[in-house]
C-alpha atoms as a PDB file:
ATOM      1  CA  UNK A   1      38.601 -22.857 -15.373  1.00  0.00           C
ATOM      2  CA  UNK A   2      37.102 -26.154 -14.186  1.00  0.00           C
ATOM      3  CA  UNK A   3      39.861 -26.265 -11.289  1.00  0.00           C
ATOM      4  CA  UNK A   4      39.068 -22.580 -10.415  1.00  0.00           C
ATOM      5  CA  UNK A   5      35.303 -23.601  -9.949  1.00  0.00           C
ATOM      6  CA  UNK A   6      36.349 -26.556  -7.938  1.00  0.00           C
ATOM      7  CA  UNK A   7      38.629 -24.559  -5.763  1.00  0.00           C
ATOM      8  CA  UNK A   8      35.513 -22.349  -5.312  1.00  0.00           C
ATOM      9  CA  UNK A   9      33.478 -24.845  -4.176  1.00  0.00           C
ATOM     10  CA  UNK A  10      35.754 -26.672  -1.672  1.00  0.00           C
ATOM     11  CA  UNK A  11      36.529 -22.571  -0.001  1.00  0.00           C
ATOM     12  CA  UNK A  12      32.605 -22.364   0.042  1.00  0.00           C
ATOM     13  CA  UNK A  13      32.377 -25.498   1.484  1.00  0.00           C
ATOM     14  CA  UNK A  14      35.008 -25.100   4.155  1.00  0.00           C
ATOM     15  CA  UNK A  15      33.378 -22.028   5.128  1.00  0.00           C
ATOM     16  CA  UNK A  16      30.350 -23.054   5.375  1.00  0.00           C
ATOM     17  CA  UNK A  17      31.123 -25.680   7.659  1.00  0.00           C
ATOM     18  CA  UNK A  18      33.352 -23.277   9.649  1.00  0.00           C
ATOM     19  CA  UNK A  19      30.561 -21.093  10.220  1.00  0.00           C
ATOM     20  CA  UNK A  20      28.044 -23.254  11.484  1.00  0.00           C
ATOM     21  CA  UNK A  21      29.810 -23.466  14.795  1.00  0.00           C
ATOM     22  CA  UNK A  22      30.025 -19.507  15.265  1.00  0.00           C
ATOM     23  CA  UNK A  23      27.758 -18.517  17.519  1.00  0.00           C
ATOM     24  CA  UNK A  24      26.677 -15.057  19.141  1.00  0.00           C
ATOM     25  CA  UNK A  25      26.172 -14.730  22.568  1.00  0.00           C
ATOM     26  CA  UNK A  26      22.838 -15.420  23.649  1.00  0.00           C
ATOM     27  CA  UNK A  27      20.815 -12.116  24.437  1.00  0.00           C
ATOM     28  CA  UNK A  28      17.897 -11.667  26.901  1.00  0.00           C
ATOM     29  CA  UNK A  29      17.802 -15.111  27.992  1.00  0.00           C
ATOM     30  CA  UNK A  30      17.775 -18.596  26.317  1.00  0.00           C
ATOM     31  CA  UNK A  31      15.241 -17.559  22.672  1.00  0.00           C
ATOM     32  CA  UNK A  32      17.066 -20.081  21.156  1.00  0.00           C
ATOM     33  CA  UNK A  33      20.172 -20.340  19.216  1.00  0.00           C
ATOM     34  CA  UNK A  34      20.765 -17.008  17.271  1.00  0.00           C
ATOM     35  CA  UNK A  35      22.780 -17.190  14.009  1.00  0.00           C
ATOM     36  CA  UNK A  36      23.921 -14.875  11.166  1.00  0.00           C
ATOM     37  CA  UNK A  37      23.631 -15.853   7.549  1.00  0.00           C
ATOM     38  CA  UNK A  38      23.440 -19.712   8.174  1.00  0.00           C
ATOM     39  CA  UNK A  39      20.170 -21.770   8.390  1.00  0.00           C
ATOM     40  CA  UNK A  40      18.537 -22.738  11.696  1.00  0.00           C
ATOM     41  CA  UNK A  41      19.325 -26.099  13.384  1.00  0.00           C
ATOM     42  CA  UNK A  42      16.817 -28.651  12.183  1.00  0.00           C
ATOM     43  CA  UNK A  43      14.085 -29.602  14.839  1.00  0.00           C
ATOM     44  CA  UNK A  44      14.774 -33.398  16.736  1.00  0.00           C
ATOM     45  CA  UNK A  45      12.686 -35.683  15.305  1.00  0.00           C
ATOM     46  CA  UNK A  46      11.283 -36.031  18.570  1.00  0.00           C
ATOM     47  CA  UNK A  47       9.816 -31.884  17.495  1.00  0.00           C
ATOM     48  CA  UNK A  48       9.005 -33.136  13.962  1.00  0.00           C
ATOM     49  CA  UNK A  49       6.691 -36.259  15.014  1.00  0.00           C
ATOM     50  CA  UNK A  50       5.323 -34.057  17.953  1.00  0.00           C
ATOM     51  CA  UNK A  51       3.872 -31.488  15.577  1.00  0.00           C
ATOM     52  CA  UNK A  52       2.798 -34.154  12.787  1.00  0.00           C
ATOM     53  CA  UNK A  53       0.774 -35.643  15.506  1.00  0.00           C
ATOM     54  CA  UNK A  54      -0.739 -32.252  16.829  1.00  0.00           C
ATOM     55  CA  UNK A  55      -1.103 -31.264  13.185  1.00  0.00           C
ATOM     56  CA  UNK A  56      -2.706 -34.422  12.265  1.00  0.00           C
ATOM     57  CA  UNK A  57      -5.203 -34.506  15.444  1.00  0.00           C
ATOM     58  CA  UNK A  58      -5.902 -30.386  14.511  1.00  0.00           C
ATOM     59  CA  UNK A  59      -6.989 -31.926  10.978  1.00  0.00           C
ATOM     60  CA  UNK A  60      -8.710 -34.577  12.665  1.00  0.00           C
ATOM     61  CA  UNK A  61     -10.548 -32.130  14.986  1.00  0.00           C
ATOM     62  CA  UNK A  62     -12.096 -29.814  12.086  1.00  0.00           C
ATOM     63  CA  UNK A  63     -12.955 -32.715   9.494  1.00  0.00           C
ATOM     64  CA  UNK A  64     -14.900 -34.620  12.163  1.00  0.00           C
ATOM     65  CA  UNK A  65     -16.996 -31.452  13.174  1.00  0.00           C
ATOM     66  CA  UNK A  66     -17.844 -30.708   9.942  1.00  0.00           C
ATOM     67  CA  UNK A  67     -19.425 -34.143   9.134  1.00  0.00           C
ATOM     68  CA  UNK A  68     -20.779 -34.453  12.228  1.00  0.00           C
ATOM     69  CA  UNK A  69     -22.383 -30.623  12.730  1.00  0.00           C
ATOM     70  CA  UNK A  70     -22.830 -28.891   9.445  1.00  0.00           C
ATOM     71  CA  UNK A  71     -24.670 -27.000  11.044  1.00  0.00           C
ATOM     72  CA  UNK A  72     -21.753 -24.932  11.999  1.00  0.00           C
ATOM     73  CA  UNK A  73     -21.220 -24.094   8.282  1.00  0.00           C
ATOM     74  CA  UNK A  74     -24.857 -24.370   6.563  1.00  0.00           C
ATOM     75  CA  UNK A  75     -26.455 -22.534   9.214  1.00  0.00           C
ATOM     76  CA  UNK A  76     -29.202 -24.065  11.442  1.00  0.00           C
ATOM     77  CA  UNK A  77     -31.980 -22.922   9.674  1.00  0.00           C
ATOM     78  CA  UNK A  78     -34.246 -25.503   7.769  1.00  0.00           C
ATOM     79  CA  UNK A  79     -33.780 -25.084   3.994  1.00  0.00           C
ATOM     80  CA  UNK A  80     -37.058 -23.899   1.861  1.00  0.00           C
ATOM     81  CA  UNK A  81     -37.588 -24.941  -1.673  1.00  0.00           C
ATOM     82  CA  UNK A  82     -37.983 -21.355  -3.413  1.00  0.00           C
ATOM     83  CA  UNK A  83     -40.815 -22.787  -5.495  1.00  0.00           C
ATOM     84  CA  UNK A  84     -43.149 -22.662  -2.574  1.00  0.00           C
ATOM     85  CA  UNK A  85     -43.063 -19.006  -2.422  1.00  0.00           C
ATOM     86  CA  UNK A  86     -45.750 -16.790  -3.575  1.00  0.00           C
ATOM     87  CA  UNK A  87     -45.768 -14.538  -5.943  1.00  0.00           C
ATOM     88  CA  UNK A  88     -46.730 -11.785  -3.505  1.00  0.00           C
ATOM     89  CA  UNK A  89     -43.966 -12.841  -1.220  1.00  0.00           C
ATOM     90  CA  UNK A  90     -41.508 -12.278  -4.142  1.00  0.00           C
ATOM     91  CA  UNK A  91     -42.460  -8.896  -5.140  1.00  0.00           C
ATOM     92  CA  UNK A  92     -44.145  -9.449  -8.256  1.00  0.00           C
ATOM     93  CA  UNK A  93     -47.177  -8.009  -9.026  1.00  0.00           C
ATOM     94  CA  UNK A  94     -50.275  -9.610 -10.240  1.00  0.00           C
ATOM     95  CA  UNK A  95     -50.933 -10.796 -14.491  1.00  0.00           C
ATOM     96  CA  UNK A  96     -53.870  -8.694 -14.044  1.00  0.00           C
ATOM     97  CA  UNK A  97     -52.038  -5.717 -12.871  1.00  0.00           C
ATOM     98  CA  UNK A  98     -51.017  -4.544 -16.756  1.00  0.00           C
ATOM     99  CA  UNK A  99     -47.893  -3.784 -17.886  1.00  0.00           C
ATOM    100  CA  UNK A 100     -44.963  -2.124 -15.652  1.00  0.00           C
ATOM    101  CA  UNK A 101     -44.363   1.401 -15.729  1.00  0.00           C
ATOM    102  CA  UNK A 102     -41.107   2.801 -16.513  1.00  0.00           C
END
């Protein structure tokens, strides 16, 4: 059983490797390498530093702004302390008024 699951392995293997240089014909132009049932090429690590750095300088971009404008999120309005509104401003009648009708 064990040599059965090894045998397994090394056809998986084998094939595995034997399919990563079958290729399809490229369609409608160059969109890239096109392949069936096998991961993607990795990126160059040329690819993978280039979008750390844009991805980093995106970051950058929006974490700056928002210290630096919060305006942009809070609104530019002045805030007002709710305890300086009046009673008539709120909507609630005067003491003197008696009780509320149903």
């Amino acid at each position: 059983m064990l040599g059965r699951t090894i045998l397994s392995r090394a056809l998986l293997l084998r094939t595995l490797k034997n399919a990563s240089n079958i290729k399809q014909a490229t369609r409608n132009g160059s969109h890239g390498v096109w392949t069936y049932r096998v991961p993607p090429p990795m990126p160059s690590k040329r690819v993978t530093y280039l979008a750390q750095v844009l991805g980093g300088l995106c970051w950058w971009w929006i974490l700056y702004h928002i210290a630096t404008e919060p305006e942009h999120i809070y609104g530019e309005w002045p805030y007002v302390d709710p305890s300086t509104w009046s009673d008539e401003e709120l909507g609630i009648p005067p003491d003197s008024a008696g009780p509320l009708k149903n």
